[in-house]
N, C-alpha and C. Protein backbone atom coordinates (compact mmCIF):
# COMPACT_ATOMS: atom_id res chain seq x y z
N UNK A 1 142.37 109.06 241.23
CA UNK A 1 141.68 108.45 240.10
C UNK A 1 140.78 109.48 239.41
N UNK A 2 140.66 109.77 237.97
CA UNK A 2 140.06 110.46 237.60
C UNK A 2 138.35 110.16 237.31
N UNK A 3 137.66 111.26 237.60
CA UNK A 3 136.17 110.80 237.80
C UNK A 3 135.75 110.70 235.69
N UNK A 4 134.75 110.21 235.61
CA UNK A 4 133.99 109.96 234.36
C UNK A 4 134.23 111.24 233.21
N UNK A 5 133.83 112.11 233.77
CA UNK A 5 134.19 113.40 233.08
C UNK A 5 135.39 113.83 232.39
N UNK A 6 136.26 113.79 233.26
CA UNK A 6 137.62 113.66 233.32
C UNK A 6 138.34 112.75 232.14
N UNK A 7 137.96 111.50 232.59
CA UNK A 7 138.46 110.53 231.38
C UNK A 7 137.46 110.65 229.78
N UNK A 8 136.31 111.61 230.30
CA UNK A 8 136.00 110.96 228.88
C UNK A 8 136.03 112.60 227.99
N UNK A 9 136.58 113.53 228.41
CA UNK A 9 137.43 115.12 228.33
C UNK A 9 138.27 114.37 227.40
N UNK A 10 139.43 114.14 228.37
CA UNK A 10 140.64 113.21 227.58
C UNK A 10 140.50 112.24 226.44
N UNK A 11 139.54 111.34 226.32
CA UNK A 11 139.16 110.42 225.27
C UNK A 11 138.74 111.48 224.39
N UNK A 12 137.75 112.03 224.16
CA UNK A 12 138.04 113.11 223.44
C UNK A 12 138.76 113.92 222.81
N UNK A 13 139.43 114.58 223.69
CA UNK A 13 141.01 115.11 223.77
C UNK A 13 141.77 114.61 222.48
N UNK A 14 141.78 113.22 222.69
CA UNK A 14 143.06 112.34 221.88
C UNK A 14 141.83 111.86 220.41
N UNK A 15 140.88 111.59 220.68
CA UNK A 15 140.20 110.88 219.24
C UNK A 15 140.10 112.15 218.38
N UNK A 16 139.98 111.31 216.96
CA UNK A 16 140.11 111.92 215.79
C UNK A 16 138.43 111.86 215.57
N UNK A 17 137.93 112.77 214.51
CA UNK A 17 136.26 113.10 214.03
C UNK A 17 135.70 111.71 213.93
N UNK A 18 134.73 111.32 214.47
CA UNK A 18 133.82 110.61 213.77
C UNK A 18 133.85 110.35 212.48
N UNK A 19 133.58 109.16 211.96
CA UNK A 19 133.18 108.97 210.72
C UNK A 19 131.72 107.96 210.11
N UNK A 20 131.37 107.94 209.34
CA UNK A 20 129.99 106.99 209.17
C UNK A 20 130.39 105.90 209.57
N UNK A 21 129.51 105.18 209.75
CA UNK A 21 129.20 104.06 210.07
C UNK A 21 128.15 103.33 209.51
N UNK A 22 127.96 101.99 209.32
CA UNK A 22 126.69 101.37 208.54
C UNK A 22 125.85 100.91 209.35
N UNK A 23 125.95 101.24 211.53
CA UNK A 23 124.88 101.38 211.88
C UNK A 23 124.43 102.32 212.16
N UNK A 24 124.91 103.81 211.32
CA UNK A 24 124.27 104.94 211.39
C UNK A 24 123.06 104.72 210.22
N UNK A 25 123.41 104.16 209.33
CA UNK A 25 122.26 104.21 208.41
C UNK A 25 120.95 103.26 208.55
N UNK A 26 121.35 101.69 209.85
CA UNK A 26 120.08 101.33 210.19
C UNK A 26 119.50 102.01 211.07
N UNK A 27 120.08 103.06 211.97
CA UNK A 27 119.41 103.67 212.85
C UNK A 27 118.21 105.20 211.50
N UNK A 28 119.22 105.35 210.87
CA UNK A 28 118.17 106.43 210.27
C UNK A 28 117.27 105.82 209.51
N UNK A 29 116.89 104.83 209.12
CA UNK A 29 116.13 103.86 208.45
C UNK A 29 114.98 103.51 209.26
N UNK A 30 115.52 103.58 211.06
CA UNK A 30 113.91 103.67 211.67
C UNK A 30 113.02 104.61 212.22
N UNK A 31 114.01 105.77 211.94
CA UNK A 31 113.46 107.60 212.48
C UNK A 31 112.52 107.75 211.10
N UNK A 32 111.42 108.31 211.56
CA UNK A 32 110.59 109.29 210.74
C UNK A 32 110.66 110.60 210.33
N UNK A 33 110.34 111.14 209.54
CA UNK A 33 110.75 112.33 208.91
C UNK A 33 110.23 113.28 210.18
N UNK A 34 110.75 114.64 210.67
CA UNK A 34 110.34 115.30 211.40
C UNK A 34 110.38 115.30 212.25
N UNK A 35 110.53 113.97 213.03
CA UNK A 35 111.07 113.30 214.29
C UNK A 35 111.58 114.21 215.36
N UNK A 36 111.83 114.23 216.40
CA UNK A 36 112.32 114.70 217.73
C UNK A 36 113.23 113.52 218.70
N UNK A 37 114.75 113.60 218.30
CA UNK A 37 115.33 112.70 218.71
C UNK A 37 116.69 113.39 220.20
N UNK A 38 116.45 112.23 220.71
CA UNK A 38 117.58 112.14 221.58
C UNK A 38 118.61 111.39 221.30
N UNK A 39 119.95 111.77 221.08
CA UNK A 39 121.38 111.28 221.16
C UNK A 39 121.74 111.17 222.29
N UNK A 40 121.67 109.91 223.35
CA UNK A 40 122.95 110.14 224.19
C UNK A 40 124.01 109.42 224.58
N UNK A 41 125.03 109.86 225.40
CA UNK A 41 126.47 109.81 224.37
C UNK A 41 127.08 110.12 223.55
N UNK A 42 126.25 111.15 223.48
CA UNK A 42 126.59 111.44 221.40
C UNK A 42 127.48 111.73 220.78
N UNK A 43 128.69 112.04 221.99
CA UNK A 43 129.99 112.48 221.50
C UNK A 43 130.37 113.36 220.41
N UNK A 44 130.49 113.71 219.57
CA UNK A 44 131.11 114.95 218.44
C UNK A 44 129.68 115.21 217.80
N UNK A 45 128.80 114.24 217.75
CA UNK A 45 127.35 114.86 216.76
C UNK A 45 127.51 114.38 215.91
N UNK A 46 128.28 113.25 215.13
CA UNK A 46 128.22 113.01 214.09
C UNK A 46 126.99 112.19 213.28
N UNK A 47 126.41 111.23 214.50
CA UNK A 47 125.18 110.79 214.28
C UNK A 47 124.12 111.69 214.04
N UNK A 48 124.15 112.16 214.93
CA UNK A 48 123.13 113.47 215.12
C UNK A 48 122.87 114.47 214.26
N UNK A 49 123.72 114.65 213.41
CA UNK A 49 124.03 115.92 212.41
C UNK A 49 123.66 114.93 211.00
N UNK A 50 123.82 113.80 210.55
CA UNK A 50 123.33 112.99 209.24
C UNK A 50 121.66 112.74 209.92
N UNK A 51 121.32 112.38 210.93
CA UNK A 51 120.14 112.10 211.43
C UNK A 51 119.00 113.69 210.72
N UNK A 52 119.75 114.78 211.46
CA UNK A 52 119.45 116.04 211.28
C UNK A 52 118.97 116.19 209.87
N UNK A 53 120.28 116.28 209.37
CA UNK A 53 119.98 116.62 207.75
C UNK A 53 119.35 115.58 207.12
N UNK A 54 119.56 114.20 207.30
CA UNK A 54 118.86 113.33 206.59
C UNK A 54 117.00 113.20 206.82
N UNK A 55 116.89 113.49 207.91
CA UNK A 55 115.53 113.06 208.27
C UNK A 55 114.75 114.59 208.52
N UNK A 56 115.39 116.09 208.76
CA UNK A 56 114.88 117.19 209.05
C UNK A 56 114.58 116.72 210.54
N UNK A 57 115.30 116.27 211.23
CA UNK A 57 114.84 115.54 212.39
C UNK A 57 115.35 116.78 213.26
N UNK A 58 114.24 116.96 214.64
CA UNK A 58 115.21 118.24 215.72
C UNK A 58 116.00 117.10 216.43
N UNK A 59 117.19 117.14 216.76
CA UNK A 59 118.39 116.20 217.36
C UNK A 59 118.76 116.83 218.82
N UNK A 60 118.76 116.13 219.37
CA UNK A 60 119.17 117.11 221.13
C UNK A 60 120.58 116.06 221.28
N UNK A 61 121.64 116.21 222.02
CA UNK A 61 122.90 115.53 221.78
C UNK A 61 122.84 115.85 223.25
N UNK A 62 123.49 114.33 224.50
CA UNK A 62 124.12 114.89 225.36
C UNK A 62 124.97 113.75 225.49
N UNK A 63 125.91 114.49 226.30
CA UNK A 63 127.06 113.69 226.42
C UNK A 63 127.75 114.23 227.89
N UNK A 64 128.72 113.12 228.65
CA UNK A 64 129.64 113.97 229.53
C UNK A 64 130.72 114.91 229.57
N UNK A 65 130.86 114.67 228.45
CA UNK A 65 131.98 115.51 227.86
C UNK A 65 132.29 116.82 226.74
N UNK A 66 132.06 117.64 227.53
CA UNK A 66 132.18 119.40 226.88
C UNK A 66 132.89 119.08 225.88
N UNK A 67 134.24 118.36 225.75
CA UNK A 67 134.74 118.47 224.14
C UNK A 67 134.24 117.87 223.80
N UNK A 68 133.62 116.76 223.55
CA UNK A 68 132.66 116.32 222.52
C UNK A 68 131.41 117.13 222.04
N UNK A 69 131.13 117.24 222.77
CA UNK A 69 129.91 118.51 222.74
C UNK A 69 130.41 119.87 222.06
N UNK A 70 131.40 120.42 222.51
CA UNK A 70 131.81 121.39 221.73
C UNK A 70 132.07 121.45 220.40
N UNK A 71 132.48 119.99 219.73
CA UNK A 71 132.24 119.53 218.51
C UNK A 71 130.51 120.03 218.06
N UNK A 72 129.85 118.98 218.46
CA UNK A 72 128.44 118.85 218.22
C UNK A 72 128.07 120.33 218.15
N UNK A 73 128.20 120.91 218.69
CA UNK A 73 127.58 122.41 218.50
C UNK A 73 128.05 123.05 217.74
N UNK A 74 129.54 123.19 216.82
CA UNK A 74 130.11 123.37 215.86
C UNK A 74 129.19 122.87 214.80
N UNK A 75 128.32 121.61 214.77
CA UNK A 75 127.96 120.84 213.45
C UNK A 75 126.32 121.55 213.68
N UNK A 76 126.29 122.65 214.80
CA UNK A 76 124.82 123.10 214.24
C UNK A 76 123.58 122.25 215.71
N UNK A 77 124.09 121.52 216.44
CA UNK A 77 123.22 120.39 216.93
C UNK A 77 123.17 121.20 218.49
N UNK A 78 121.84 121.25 219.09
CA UNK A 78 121.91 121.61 220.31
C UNK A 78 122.08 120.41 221.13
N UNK A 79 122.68 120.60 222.53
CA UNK A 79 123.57 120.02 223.34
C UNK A 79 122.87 120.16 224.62
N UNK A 80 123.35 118.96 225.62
CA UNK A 80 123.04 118.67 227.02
C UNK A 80 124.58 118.15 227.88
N UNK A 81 125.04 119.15 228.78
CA UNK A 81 125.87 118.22 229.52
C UNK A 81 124.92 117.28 230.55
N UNK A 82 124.91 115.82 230.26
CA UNK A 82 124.38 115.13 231.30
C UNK A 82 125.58 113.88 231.37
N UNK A 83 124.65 112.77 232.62
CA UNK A 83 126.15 111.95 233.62
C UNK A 83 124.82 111.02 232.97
N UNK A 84 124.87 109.81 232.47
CA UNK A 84 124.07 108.54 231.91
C UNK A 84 124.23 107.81 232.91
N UNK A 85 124.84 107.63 233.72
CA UNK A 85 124.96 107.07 235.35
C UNK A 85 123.72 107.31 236.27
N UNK A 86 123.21 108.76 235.89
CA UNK A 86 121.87 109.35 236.57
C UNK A 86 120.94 109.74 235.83
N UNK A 87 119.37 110.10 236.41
CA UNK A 87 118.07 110.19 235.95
C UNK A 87 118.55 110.68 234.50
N UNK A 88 117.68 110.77 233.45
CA UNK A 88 117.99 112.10 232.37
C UNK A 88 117.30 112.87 232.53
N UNK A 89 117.43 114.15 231.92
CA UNK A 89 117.07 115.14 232.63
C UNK A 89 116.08 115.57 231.32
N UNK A 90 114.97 114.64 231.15
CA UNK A 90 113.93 115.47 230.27
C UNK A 90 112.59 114.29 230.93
N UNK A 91 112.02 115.66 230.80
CA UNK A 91 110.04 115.29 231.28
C UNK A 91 110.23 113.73 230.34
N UNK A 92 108.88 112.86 230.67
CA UNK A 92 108.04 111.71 230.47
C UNK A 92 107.86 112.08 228.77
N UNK A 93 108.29 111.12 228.05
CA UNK A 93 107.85 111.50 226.79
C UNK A 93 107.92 112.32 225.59
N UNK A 94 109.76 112.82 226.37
CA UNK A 94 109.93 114.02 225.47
C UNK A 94 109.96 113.99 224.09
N UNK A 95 110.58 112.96 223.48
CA UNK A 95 110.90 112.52 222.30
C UNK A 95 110.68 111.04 221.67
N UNK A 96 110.38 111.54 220.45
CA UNK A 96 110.16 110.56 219.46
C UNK A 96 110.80 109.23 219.93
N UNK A 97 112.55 109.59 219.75
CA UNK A 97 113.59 108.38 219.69
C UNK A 97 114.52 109.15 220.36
N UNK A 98 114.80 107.51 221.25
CA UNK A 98 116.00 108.10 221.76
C UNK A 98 116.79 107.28 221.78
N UNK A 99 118.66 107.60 221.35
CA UNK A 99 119.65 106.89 220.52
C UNK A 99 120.57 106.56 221.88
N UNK A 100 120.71 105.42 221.51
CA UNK A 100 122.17 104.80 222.19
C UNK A 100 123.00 104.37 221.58
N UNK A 101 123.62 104.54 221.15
CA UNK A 101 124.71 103.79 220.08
C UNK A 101 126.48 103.43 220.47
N UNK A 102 126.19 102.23 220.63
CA UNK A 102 127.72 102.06 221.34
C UNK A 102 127.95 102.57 222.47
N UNK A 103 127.08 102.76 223.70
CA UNK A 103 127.18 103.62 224.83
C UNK A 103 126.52 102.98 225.71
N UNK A 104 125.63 102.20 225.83
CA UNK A 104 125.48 101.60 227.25
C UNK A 104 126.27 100.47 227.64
N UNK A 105 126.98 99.69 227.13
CA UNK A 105 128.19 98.89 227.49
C UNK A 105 129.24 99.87 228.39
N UNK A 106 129.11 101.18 228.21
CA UNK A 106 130.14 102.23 229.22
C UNK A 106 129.40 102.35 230.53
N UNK A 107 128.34 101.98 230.98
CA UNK A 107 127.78 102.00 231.82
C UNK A 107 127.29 101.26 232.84
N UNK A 108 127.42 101.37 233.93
CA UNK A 108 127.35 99.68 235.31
C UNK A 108 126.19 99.41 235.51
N UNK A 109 125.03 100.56 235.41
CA UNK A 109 123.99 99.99 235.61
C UNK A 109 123.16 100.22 234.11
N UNK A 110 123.52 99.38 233.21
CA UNK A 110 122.45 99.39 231.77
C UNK A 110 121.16 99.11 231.66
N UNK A 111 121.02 98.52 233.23
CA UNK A 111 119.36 98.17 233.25
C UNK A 111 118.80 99.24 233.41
N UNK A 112 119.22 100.38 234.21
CA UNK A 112 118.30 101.45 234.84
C UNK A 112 118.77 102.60 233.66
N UNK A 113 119.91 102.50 232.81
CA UNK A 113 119.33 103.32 231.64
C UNK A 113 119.02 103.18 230.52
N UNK A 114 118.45 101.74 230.45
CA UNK A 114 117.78 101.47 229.19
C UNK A 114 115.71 101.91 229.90
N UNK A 115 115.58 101.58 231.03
CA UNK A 115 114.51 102.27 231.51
C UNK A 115 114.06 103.85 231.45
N UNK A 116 115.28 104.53 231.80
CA UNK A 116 115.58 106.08 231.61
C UNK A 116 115.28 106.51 230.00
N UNK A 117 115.33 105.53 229.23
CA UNK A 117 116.09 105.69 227.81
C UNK A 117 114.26 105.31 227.68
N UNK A 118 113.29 104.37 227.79
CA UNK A 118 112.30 104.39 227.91
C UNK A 118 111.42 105.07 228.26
N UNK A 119 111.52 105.93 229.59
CA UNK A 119 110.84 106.31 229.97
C UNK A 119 110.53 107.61 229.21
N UNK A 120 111.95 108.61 228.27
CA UNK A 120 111.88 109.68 227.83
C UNK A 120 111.16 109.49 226.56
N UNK A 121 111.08 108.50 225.82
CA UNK A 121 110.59 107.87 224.28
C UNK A 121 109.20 107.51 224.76
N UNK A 122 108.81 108.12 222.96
CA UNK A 122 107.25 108.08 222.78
C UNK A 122 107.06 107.05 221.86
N UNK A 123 108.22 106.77 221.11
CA UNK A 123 108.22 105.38 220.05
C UNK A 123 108.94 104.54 220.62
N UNK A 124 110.35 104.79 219.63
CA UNK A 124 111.11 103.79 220.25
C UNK A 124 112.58 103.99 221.28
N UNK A 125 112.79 103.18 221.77
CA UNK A 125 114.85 103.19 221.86
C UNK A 125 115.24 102.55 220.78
N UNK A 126 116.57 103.09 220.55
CA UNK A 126 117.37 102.73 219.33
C UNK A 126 118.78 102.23 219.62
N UNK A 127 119.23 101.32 220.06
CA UNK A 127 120.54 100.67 220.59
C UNK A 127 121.07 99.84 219.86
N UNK A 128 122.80 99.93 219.69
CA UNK A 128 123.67 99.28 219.25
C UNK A 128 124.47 98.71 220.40
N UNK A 129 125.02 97.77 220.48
CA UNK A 129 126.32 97.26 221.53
C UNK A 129 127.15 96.51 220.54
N UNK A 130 128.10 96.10 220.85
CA UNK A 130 129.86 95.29 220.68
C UNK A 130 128.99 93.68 220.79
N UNK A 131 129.09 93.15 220.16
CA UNK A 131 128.51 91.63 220.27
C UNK A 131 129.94 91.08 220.70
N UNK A 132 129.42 90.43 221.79
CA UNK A 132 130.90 89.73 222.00
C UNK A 132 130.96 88.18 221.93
N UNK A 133 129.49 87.79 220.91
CA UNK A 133 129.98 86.28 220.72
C UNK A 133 130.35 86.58 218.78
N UNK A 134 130.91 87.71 218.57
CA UNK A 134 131.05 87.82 217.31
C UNK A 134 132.78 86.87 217.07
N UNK A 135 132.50 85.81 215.90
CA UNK A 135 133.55 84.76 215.65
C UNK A 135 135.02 85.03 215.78
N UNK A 136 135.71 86.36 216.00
CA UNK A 136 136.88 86.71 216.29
C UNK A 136 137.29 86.57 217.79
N UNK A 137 136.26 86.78 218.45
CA UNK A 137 136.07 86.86 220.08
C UNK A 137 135.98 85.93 220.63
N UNK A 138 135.09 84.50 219.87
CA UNK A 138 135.46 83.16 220.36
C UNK A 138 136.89 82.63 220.11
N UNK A 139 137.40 83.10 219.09
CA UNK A 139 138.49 82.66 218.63
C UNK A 139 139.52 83.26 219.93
N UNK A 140 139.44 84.39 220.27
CA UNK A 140 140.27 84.85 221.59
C UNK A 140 139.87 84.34 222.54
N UNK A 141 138.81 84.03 222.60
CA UNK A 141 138.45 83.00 224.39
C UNK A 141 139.28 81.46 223.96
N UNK A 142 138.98 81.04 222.64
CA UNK A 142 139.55 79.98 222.70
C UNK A 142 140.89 79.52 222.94
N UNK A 143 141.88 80.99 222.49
CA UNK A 143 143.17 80.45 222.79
C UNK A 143 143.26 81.18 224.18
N UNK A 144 142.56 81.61 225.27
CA UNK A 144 143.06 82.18 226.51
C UNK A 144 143.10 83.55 226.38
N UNK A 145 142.71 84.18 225.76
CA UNK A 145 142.62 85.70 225.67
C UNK A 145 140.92 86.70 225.72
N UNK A 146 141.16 87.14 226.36
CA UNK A 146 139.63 87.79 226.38
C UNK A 146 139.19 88.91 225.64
N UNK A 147 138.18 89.49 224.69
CA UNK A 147 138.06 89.97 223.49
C UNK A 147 138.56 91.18 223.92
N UNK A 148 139.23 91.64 223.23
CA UNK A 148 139.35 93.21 223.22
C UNK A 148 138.28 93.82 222.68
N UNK A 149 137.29 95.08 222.97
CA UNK A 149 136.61 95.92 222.53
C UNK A 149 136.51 97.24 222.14
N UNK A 150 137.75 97.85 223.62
CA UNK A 150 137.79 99.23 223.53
C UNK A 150 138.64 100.10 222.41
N UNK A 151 138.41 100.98 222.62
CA UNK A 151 139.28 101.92 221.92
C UNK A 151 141.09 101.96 222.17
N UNK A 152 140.99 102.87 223.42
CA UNK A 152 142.02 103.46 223.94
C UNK A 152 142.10 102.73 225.27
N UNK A 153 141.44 102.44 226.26
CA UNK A 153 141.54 101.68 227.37
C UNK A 153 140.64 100.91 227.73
N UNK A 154 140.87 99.54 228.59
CA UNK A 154 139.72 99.16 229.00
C UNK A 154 138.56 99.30 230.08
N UNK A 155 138.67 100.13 230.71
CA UNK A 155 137.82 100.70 231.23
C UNK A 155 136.34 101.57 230.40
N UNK A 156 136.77 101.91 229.29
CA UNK A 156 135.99 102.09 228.51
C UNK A 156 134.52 101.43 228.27
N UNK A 157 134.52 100.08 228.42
CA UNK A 157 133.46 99.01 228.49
C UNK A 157 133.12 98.28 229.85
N UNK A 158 132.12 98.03 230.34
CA UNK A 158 131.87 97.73 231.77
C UNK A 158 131.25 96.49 231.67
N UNK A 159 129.84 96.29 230.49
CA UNK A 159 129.35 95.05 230.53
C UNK A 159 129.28 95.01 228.68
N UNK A 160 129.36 93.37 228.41
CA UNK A 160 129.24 93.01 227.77
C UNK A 160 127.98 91.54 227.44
N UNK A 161 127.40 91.59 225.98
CA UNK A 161 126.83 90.59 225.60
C UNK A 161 126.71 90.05 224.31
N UNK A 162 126.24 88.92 223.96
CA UNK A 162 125.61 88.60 222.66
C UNK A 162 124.30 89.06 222.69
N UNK A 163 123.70 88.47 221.52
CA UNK A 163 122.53 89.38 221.09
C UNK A 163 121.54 88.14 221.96
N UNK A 164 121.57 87.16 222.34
CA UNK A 164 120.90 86.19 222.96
C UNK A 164 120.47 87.00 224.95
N UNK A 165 122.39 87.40 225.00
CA UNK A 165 121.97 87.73 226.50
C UNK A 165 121.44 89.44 226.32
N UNK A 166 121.52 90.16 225.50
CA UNK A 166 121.03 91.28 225.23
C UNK A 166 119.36 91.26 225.48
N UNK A 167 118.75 90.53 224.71
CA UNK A 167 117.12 90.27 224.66
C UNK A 167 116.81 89.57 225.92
N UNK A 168 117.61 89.26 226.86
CA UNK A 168 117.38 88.77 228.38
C UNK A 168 117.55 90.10 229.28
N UNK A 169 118.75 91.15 229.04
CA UNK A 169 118.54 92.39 229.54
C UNK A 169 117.47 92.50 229.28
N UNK A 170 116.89 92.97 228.18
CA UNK A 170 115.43 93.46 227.74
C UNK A 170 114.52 93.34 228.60
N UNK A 171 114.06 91.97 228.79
CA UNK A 171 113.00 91.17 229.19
C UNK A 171 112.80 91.63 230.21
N UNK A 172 114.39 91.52 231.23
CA UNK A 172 114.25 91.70 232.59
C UNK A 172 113.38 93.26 233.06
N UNK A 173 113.95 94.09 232.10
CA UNK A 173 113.15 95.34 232.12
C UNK A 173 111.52 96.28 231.69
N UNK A 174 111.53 95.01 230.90
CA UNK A 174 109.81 94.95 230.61
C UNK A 174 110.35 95.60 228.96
N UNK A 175 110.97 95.30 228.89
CA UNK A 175 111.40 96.25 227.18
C UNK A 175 111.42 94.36 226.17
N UNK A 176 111.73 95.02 224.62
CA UNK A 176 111.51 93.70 224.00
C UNK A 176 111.98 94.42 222.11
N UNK A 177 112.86 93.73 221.77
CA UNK A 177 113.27 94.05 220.30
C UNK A 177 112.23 93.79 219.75
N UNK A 178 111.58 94.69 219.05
CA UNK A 178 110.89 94.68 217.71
C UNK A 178 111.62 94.19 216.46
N UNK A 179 112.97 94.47 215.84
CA UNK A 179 113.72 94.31 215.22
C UNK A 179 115.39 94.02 215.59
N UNK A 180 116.32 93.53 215.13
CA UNK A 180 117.26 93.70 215.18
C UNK A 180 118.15 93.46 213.94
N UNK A 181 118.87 94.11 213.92
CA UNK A 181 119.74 94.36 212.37
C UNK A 181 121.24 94.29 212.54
N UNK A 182 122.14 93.39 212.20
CA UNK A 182 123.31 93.70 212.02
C UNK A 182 123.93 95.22 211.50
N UNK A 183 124.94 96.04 212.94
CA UNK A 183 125.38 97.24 212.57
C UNK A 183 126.68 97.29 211.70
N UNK A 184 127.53 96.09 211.50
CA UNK A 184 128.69 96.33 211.03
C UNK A 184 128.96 94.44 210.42
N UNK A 185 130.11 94.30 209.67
CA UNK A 185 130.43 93.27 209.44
C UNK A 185 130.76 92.91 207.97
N UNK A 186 130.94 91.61 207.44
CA UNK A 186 130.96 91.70 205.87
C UNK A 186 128.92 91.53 205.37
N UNK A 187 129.12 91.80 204.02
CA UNK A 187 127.13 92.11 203.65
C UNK A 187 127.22 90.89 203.86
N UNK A 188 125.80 90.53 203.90
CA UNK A 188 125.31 88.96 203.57
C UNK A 188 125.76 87.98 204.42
N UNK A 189 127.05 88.02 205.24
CA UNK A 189 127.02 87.09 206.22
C UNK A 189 126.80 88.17 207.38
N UNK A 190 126.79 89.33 207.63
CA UNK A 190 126.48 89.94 209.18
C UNK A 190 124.62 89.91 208.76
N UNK A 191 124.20 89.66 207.81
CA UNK A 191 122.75 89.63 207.73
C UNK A 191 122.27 88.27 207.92
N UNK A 192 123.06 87.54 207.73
CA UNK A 192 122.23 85.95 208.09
C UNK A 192 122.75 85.54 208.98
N UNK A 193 123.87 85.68 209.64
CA UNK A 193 123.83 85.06 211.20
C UNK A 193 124.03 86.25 211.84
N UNK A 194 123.65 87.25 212.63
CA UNK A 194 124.04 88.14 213.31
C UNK A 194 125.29 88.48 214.39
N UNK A 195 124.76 87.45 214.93
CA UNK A 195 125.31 86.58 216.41
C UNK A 195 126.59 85.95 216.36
N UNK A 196 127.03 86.12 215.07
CA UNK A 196 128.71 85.06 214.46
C UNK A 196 129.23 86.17 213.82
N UNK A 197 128.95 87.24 212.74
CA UNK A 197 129.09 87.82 211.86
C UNK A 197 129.32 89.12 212.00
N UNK A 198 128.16 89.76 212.86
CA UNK A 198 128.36 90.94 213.22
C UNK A 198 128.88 91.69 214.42
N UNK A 199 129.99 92.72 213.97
CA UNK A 199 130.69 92.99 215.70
C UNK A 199 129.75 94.13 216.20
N UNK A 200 128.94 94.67 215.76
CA UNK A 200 127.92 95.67 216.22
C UNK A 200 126.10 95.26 215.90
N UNK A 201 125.92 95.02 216.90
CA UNK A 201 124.12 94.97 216.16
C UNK A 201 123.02 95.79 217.01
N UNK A 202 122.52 95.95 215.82
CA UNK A 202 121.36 97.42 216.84
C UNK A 202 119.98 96.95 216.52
N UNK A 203 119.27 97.35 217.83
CA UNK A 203 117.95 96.77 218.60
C UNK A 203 117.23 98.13 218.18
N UNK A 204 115.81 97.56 217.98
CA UNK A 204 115.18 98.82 217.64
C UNK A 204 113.77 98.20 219.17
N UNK A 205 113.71 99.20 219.38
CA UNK A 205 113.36 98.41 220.94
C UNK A 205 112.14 99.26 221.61
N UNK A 206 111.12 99.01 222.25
CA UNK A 206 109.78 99.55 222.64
C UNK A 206 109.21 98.06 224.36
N UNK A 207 108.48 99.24 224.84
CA UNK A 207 108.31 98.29 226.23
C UNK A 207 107.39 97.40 225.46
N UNK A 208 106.98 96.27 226.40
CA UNK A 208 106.50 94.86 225.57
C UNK A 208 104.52 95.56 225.80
């Protein structure tokens, strides 16, 4: 069986560049100019590199995976090989913000790195996940099918939630949304119901 590294080399391997996203632009909407941010997961840098230029922000990127990273350092962005499974590897307080985006759903224990993800932030955490009570997904539970999320395989995703059991992760950890914003969806309905509308929504998040 191939270890984490391994598979996510290969996922790499096979995906095509990054492209924007419209919860890249609520995430840069809560960074401050000058900022000192952490990406992790960050895969190719693509966040990291509009963050960069958009905000003059210093961006640190880590990820498990050297080809992704080898991207990211192509786009200018300094890099960390780290395992999000274990401690992170920066002092109490290193940074401003630190980004999760679409990346702790890859992970078994999300409680202990949304704490990790805390403990390194001086403002906030910045997290997106896969809403999985988004209205296409009931529609697959309803006829007997269970939502698809991933990319390329399912192993890719480990835990899933709505934005209801999301703010119960939180709690349990002493953490608590300040905001939350629909990351993806059609306008105007992923903004008024979140929870039906939107297949991505991102938490802008600080201990309580």
């Amino acid at each position: 069986m191939k270890d984490s590294k391994d598979f996510y080399n290969k996922y790499w391997s096979d995906r095509k560049e990054s492209g924007n996203r419209h919860r890249y632009s609520v995430f840069s909407s809560w960074i401050k100019n000058g900022a000192k941010v952490l990406d992790i997961g960050a895969g190719d840098g693509y966040l990291g590199k509009l963050i960069k230029d958009n905000k003059n922000a210093q961006v640190v990127c880590l990820d498990i995976s050297e080809v992704a990273l080898t991207r990211a350092k192509e786009k200018g962005l300094e890099t960390v090989v780290g395992d999000l499974e274990k401690e992170l590897p920066f002092e109490p307080k290193s940074f401003d913000y630190v980004i999760a985006t679409e990346i702790i759903e890859h992970i078994s224990f999300s409680e202990e790195l949304l704490m990790e993800m805390s403990r390194v932030a001086r403002e906030y955490i910045l997290v997106s996940i896969p809403n999985s009570a988004h209205w296409t997904y009931r529609i697959q539970l309803l006829f007997g099918a269970f939502p698809r999320q991933w990319a390329f395989h399912p192993r890719e995703h480990l835990r899933f939630w709505s934005i209801g059991d999301f703010k119960k992760t939180l709690s349990g950890v002493g953490l608590h949304a300040e905001e939350i914003r629909a990351g993806s969806g059609r306008r105007y309905l992923r903004d008024w119901l979140p929870n039906l509308f939107a297949l991505q929504v991102c938490f802008k998040i600080r201990s309580k």
